[in-house]
C-alpha atoms as a PDB file:
ATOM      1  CA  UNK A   1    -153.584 146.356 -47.568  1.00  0.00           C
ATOM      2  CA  UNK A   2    -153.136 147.402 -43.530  1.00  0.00           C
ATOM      3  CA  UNK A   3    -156.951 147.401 -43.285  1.00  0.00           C
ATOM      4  CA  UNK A   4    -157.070 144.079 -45.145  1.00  0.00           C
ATOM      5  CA  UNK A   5    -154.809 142.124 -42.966  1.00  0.00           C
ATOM      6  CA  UNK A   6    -156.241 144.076 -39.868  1.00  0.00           C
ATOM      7  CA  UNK A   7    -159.424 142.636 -40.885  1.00  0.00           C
ATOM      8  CA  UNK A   8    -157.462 139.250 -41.315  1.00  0.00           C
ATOM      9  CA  UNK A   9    -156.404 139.519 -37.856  1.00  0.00           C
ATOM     10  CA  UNK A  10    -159.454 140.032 -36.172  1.00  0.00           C
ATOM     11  CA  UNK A  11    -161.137 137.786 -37.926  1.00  0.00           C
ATOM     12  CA  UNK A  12    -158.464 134.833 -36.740  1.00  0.00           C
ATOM     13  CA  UNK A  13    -158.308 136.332 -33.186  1.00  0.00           C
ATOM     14  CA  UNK A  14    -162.016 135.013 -32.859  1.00  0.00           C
ATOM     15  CA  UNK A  15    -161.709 132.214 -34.166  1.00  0.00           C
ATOM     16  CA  UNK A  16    -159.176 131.511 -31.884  1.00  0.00           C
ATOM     17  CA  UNK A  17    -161.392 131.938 -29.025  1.00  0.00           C
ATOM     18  CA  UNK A  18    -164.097 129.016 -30.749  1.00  0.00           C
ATOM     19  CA  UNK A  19    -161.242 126.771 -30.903  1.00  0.00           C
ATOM     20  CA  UNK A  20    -159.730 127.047 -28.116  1.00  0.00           C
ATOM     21  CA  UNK A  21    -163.321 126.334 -26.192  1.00  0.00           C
ATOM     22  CA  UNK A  22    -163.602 123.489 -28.518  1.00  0.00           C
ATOM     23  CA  UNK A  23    -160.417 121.670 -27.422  1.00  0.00           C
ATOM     24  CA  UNK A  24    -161.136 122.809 -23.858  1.00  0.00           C
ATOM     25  CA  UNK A  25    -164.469 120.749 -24.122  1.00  0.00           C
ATOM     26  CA  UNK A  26    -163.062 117.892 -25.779  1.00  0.00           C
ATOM     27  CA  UNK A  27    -159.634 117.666 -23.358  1.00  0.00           C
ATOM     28  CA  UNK A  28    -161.809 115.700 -20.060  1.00  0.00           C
ATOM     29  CA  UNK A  29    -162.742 112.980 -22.346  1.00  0.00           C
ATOM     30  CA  UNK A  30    -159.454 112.707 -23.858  1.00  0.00           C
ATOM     31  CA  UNK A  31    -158.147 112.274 -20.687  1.00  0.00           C
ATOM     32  CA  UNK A  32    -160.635 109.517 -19.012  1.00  0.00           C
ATOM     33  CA  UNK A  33    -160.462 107.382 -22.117  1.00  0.00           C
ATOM     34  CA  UNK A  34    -156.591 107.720 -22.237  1.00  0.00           C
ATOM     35  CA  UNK A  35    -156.447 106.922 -18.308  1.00  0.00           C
ATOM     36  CA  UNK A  36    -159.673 104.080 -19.558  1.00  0.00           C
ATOM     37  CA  UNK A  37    -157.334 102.402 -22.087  1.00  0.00           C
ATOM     38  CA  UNK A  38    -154.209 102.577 -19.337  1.00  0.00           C
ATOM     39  CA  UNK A  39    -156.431 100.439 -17.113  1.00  0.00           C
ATOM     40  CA  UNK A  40    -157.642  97.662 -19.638  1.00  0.00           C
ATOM     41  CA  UNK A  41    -154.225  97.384 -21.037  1.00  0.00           C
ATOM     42  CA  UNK A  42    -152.470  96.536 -17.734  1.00  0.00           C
ATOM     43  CA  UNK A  43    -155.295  93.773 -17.271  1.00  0.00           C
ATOM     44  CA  UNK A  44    -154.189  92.241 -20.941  1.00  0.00           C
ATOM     45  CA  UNK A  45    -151.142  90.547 -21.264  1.00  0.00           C
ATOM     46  CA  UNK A  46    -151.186  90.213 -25.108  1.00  0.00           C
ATOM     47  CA  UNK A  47    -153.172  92.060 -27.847  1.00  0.00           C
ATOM     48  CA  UNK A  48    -152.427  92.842 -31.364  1.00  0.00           C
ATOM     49  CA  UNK A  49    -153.071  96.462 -31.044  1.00  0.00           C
ATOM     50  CA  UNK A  50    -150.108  96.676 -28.298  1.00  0.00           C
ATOM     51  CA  UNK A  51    -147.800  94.480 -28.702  1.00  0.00           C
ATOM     52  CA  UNK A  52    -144.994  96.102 -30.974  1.00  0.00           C
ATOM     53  CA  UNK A  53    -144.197  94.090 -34.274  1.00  0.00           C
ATOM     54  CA  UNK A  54    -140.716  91.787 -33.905  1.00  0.00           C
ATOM     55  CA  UNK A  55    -139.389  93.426 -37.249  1.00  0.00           C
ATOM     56  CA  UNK A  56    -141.543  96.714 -38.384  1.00  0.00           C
ATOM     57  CA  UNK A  57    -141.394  97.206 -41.856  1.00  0.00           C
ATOM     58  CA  UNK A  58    -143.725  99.908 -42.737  1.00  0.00           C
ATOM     59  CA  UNK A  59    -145.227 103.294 -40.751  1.00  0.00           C
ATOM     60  CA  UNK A  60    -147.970 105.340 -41.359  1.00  0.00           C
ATOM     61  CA  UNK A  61    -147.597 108.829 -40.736  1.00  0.00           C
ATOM     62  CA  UNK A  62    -150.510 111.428 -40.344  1.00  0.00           C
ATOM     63  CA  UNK A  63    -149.777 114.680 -40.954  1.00  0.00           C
ATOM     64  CA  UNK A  64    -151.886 117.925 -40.447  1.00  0.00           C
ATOM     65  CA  UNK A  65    -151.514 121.055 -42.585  1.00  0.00           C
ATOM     66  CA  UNK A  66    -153.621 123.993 -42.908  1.00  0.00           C
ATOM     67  CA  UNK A  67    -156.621 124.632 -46.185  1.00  0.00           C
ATOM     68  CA  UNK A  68    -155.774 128.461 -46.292  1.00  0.00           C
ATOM     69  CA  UNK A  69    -152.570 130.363 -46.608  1.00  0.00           C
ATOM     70  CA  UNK A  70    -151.385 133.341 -44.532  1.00  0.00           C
ATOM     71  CA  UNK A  71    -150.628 131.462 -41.464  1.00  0.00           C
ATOM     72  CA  UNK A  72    -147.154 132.161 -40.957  1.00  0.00           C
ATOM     73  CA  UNK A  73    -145.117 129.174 -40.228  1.00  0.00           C
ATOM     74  CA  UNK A  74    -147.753 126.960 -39.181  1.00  0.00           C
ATOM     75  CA  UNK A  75    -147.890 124.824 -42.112  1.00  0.00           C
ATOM     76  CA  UNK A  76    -143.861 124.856 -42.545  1.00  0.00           C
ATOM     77  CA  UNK A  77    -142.758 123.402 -39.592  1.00  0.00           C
ATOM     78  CA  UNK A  78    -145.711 120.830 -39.205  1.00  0.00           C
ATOM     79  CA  UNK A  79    -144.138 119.761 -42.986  1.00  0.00           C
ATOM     80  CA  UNK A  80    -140.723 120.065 -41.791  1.00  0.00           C
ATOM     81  CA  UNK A  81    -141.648 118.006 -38.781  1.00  0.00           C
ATOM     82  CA  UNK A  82    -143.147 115.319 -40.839  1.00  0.00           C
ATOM     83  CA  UNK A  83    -139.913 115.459 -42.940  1.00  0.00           C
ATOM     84  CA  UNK A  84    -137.600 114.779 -39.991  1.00  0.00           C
ATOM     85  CA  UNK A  85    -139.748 111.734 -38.405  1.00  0.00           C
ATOM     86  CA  UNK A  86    -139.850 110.352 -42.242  1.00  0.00           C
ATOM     87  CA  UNK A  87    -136.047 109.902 -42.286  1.00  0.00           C
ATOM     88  CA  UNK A  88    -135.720 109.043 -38.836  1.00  0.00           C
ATOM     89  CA  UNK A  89    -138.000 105.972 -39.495  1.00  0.00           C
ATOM     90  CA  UNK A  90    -135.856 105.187 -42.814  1.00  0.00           C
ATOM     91  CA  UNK A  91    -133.307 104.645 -40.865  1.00  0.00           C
ATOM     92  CA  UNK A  92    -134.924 101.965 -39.124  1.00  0.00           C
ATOM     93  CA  UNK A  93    -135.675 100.603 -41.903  1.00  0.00           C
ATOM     94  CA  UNK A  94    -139.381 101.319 -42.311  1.00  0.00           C
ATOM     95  CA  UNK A  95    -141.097 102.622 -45.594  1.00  0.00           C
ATOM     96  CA  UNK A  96    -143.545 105.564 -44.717  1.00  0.00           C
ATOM     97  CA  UNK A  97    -146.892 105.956 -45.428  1.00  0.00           C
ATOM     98  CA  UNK A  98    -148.160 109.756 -45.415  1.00  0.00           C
ATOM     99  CA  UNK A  99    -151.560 110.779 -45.030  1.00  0.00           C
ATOM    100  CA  UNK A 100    -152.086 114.584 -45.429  1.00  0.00           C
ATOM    101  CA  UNK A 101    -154.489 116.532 -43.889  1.00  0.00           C
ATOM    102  CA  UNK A 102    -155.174 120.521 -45.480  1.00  0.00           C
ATOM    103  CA  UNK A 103    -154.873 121.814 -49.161  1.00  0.00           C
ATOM    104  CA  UNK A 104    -151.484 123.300 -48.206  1.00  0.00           C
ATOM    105  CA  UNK A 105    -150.042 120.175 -47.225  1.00  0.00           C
ATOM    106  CA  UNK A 106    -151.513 117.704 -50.406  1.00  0.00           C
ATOM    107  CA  UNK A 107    -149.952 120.833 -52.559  1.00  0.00           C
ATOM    108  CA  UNK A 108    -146.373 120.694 -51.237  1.00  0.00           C
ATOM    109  CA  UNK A 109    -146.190 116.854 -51.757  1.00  0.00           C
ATOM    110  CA  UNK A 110    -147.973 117.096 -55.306  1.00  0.00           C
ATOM    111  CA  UNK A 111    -145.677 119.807 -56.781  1.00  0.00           C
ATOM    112  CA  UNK A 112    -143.015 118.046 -55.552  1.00  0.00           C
ATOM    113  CA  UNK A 113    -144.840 114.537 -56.871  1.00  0.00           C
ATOM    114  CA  UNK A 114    -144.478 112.793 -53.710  1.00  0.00           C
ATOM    115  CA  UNK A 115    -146.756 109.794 -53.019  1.00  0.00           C
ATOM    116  CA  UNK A 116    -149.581 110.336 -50.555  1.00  0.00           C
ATOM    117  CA  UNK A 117    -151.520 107.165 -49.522  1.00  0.00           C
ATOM    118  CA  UNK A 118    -154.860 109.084 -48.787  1.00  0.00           C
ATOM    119  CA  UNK A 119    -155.369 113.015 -48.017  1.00  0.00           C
ATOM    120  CA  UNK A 120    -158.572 114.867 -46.550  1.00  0.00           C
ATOM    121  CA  UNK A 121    -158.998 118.318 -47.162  1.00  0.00           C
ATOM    122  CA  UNK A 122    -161.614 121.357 -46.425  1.00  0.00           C
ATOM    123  CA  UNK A 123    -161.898 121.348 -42.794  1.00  0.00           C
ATOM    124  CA  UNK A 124    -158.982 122.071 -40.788  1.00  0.00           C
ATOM    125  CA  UNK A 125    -160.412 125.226 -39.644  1.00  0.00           C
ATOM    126  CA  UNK A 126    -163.989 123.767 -38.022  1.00  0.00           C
ATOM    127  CA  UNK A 127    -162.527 120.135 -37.456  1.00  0.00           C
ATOM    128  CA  UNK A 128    -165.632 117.785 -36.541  1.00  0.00           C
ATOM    129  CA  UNK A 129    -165.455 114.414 -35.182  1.00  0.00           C
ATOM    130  CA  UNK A 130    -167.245 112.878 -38.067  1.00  0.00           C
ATOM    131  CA  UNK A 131    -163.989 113.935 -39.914  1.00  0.00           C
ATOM    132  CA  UNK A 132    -161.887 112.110 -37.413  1.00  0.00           C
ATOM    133  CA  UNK A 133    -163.617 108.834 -37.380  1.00  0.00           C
ATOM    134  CA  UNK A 134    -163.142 108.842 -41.219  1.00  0.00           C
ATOM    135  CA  UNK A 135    -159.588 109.655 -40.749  1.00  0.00           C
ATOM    136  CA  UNK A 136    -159.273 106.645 -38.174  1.00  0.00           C
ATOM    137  CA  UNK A 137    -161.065 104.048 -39.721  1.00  0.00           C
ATOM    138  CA  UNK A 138    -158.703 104.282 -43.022  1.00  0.00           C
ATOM    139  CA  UNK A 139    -155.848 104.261 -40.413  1.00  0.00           C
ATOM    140  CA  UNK A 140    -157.343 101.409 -38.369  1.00  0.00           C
ATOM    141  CA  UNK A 141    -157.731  99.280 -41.356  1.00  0.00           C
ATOM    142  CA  UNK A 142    -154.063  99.642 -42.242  1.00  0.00           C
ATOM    143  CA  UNK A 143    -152.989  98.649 -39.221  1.00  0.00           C
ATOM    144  CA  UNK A 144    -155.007  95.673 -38.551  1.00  0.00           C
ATOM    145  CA  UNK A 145    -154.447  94.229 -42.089  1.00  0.00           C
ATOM    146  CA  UNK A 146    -151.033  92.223 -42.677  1.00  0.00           C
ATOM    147  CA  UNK A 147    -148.036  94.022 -43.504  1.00  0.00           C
ATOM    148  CA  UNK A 148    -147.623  91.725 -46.783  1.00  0.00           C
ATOM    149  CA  UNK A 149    -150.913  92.128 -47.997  1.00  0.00           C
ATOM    150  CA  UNK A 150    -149.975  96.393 -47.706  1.00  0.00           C
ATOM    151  CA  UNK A 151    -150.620  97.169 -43.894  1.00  0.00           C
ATOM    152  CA  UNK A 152    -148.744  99.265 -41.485  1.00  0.00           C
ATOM    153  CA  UNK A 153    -146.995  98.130 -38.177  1.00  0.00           C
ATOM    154  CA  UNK A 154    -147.368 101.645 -36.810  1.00  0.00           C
ATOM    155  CA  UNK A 155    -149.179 105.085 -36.908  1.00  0.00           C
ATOM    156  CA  UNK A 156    -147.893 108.180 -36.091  1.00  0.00           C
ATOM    157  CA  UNK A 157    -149.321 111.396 -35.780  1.00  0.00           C
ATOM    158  CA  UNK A 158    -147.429 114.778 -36.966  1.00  0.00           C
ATOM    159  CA  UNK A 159    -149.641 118.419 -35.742  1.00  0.00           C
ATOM    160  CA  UNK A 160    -149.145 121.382 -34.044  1.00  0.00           C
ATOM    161  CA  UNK A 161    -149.599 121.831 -30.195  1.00  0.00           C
ATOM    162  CA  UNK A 162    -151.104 125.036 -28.855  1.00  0.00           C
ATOM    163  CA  UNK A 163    -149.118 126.040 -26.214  1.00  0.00           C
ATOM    164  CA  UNK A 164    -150.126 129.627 -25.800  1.00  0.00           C
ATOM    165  CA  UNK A 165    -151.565 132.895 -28.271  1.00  0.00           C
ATOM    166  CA  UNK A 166    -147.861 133.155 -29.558  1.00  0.00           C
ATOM    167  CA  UNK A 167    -146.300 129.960 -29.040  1.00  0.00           C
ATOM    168  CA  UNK A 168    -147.363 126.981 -31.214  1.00  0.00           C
ATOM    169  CA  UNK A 169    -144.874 123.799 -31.768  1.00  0.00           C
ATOM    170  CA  UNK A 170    -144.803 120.976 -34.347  1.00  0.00           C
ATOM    171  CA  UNK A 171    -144.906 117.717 -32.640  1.00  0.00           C
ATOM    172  CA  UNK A 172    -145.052 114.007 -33.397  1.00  0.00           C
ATOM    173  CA  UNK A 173    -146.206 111.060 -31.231  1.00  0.00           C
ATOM    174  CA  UNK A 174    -147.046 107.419 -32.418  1.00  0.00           C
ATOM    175  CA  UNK A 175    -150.736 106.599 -30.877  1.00  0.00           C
ATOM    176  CA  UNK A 176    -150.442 102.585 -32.437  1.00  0.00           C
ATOM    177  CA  UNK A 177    -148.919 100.311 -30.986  1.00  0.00           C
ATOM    178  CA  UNK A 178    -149.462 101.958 -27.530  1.00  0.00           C
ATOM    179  CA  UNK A 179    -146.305 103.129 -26.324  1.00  0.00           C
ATOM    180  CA  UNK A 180    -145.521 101.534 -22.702  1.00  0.00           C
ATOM    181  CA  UNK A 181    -143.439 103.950 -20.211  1.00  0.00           C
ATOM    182  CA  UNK A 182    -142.710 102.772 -16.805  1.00  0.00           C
ATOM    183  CA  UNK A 183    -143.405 105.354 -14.133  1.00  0.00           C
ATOM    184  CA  UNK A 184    -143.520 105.265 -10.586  1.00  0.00           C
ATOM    185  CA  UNK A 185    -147.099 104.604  -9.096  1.00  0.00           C
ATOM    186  CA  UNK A 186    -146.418 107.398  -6.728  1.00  0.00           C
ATOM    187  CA  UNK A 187    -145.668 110.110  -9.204  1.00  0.00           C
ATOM    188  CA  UNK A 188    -148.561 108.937 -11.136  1.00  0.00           C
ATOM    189  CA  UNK A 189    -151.386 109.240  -8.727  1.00  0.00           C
ATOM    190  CA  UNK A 190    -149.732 112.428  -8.015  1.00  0.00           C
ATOM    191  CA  UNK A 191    -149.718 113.811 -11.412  1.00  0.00           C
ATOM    192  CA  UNK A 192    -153.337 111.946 -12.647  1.00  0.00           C
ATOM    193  CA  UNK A 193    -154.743 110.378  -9.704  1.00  0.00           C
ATOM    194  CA  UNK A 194    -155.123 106.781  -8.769  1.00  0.00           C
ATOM    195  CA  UNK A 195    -156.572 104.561 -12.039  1.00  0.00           C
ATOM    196  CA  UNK A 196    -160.186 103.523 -10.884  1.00  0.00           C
ATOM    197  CA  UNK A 197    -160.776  99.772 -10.169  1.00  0.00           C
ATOM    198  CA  UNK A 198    -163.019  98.310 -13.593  1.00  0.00           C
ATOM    199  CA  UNK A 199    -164.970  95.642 -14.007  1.00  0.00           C
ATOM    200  CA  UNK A 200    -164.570  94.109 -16.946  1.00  0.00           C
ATOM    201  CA  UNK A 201    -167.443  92.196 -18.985  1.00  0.00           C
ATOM    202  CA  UNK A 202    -166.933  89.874 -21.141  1.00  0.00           C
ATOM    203  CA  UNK A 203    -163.722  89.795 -20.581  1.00  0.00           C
ATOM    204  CA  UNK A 204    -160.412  93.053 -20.959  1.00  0.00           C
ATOM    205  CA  UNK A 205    -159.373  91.802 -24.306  1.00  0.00           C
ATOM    206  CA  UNK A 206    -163.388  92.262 -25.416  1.00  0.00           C
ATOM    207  CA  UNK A 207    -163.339  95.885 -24.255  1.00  0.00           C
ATOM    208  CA  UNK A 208    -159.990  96.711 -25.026  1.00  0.00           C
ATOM    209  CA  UNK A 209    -161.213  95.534 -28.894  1.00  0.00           C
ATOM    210  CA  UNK A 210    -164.168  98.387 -28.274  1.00  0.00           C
ATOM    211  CA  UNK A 211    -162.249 100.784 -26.688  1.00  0.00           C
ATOM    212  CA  UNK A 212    -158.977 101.403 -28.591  1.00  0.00           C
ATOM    213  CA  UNK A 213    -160.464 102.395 -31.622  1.00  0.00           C
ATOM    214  CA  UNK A 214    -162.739 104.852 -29.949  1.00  0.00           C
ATOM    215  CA  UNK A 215    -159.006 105.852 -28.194  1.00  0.00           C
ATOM    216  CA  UNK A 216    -157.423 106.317 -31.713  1.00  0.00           C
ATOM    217  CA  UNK A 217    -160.211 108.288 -33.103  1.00  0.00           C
ATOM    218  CA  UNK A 218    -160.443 111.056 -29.982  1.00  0.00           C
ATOM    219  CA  UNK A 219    -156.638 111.188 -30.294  1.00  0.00           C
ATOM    220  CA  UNK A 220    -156.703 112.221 -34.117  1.00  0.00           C
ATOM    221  CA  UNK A 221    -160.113 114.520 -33.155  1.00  0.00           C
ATOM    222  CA  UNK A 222    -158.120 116.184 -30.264  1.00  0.00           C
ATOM    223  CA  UNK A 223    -154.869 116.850 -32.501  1.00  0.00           C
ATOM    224  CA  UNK A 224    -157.247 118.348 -35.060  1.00  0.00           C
ATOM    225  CA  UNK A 225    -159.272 120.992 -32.817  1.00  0.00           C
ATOM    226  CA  UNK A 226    -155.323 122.041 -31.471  1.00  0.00           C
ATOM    227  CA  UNK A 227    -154.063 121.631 -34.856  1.00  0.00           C
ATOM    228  CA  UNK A 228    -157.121 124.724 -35.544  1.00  0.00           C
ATOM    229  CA  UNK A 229    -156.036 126.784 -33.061  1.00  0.00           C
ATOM    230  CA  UNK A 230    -152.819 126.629 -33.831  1.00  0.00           C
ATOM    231  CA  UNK A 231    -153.592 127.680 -36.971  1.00  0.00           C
ATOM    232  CA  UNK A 232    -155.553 130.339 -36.119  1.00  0.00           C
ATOM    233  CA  UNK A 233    -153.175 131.730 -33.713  1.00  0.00           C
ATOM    234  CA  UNK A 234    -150.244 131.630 -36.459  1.00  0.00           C
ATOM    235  CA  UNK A 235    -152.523 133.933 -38.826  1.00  0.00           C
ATOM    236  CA  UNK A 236    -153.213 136.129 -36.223  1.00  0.00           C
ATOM    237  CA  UNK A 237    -149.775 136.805 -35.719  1.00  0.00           C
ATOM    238  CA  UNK A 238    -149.049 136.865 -39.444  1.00  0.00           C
ATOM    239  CA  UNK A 239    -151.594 139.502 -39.849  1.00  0.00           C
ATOM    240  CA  UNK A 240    -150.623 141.478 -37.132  1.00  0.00           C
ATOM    241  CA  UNK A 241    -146.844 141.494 -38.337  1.00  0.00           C
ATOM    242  CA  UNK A 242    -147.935 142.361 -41.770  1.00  0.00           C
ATOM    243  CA  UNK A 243    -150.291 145.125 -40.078  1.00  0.00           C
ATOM    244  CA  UNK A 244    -148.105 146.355 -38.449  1.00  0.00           C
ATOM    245  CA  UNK A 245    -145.158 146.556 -41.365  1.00  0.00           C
ATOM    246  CA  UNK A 246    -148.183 147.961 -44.224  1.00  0.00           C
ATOM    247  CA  UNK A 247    -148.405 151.098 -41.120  1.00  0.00           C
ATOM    248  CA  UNK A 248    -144.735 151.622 -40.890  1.00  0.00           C
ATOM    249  CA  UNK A 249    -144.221 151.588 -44.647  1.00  0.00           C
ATOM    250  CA  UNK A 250    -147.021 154.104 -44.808  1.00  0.00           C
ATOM    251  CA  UNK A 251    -144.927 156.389 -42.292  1.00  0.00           C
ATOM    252  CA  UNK A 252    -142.054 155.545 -44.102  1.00  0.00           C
ATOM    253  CA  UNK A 253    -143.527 156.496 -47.656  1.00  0.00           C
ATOM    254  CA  UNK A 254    -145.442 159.776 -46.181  1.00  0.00           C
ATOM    255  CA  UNK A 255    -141.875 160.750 -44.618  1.00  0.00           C
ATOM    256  CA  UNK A 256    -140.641 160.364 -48.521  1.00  0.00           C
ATOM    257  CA  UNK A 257    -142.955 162.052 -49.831  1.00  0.00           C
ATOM    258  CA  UNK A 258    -143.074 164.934 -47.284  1.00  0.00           C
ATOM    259  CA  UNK A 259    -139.667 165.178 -47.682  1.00  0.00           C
ATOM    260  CA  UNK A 260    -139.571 165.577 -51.534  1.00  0.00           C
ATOM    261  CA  UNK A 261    -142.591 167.964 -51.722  1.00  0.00           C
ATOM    262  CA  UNK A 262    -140.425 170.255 -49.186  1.00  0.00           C
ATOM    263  CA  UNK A 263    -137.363 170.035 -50.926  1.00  0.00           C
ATOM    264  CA  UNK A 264    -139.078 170.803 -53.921  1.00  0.00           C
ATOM    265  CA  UNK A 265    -141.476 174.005 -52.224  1.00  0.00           C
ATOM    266  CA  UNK A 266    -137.698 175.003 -51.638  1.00  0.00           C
ATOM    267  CA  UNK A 267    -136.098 174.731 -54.711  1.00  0.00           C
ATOM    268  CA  UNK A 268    -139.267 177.156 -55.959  1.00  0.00           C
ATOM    269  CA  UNK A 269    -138.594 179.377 -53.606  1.00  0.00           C
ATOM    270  CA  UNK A 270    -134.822 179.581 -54.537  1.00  0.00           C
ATOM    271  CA  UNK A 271    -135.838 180.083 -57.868  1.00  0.00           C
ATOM    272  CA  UNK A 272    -138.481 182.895 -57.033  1.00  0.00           C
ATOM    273  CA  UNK A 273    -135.927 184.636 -54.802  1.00  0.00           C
ATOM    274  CA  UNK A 274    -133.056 184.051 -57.376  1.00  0.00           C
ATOM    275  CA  UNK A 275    -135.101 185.632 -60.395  1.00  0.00           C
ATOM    276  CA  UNK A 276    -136.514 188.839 -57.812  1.00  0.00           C
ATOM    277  CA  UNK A 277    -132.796 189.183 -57.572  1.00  0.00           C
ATOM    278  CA  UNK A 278    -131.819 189.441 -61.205  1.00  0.00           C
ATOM    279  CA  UNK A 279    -134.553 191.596 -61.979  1.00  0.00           C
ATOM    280  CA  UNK A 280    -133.602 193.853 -59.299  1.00  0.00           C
ATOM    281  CA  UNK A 281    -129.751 193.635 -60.424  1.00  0.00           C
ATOM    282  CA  UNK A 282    -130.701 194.345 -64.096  1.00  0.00           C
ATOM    283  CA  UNK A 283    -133.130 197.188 -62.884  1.00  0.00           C
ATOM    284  CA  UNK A 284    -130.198 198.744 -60.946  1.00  0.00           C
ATOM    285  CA  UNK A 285    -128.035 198.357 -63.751  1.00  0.00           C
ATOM    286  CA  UNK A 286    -130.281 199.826 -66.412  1.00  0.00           C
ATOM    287  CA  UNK A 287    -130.508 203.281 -64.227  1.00  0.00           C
END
């Protein structure tokens, strides 16, 4: 089993590496079309896509889970995470929407026969963005169609941030409507730089049409690629921790076992010495 999940872990450990280059490569577009979408929408007063519904009724909620077991906790707290953001918008009065992403996650809501409005499965290792776009598009179409008629106000995204080799966290963010946060100009351009001066043609409201779902899509692509690494950070430590426990129980076990085998050699040895002795006493007595 120790040479199994060593295997297991070195396996994950390069897989890590592949992921993590993939979300490296994919982070400077996220950012211009993030800092692209920043610009257009302080150009547009009003557009469906921002402007927050007076009275939400119902949220969709994305969440993304692992295919394969023997990741640790990765798929646990991503669920768990899901779970708290579910009852915090109950509260508000919203019915959820889940859409699951991974085998482990569409198993935990079907043995528990909870309702899942869609669920993709079979590539949260090697995310792609053809797999994105086909998560977006039935999220897009949910939010642009009327609540009444079985659309969402909002979408929210539940995955797992890499933060570093042993420190993954579960985190959720709502990516529709855009969430406005006021910030001083100064600390911006300090933190980003300043937001370039666009032309706009036809018009911001034609581009910002163009441009957002492109925005929702790379958002649900990125948290996929660090949703992979996560994933395959959390089995590396899960292998290693089981490695590392199947090695000590061997030690443990070949202590045992030395131990017995001794204490038995002993007990023969008693029982050698113990019999010489007799015979010798018996000998002695006999002359």
């Amino acid at each position: 089993m120790a040479k199994i999940t060593r295997a297991m872990e070195l396996i994950a450990a390069t897989r890590i590496t592949k992921a993590q280059r993939a979300a490296e490569a994919a982070a400077p577009y996220a950012r211009e079309i993030t800092r692209a979408v920043s610009a257009v929408a302080a150009r547009v007063s009003d557009h469906p896509l921002l402007t927050e519904a007076e009275n939400p009724t119902r949220a969709a909620v994305l969440v993304i889970t692992s295919d394969k077991g023997l990741a640790g906790a990765y798929t646990a707290n991503a669920i768990k995470e899901a779970e708290r953001l579910t009852a915090l918008l109950n509260e508000q009065g919203k019915e959820v929407l889940t859409y699951m992403v991974g085998r482990k996650g569409i198993g935990f809501y079907k043995f528990r026969e909870r309702p899942l409005a869609d669920s993709w499965e079979g590539f949260t290792e090697r995310p792609s963005y053809m797999h994105a776009m086909e998560i977006s598009s039935a999220l897009m179409e949910k939010f642009i169609q009327e609540t009444a008629e079985g659309g969402v106000d909002e979408i929210h995204i539940v995955s797992t941030e890499f933060i570093s080799m042993i420190n993954q966290r579960a985190r959720a963010s709502r990516i529709l409507p855009l969430e406005v946060e006021e910030v001083d100009s100064k600390v911006l351009e300090a933190e980003q730089g300043p937001l370039p001066l666009y032309e706009f043609e036809p018009g911001a409201e034609e581009v910002l049409d163009q441009l957002l779902p492109k925005y929702v899509t790379n958002r649900i692509y990125f948290a996929l690629l660090e949703s992979a690494a996560s994933q395959h950070a959390s089995r590396r430590a899960a292998m290693k921790a089981a490695t590392d426990n199947a090695e000590e129980l061997v030690k443990t076990l070949t202590r045992q076992a030395n131990q017995a085998r001794q204490a038995e050699i002993t007990n023969e040895i008693s029982e050698i010495v113990g019999g010489a002795d007799a015979l010798a006493a018996a000998s002695a007595g006999s002359e």
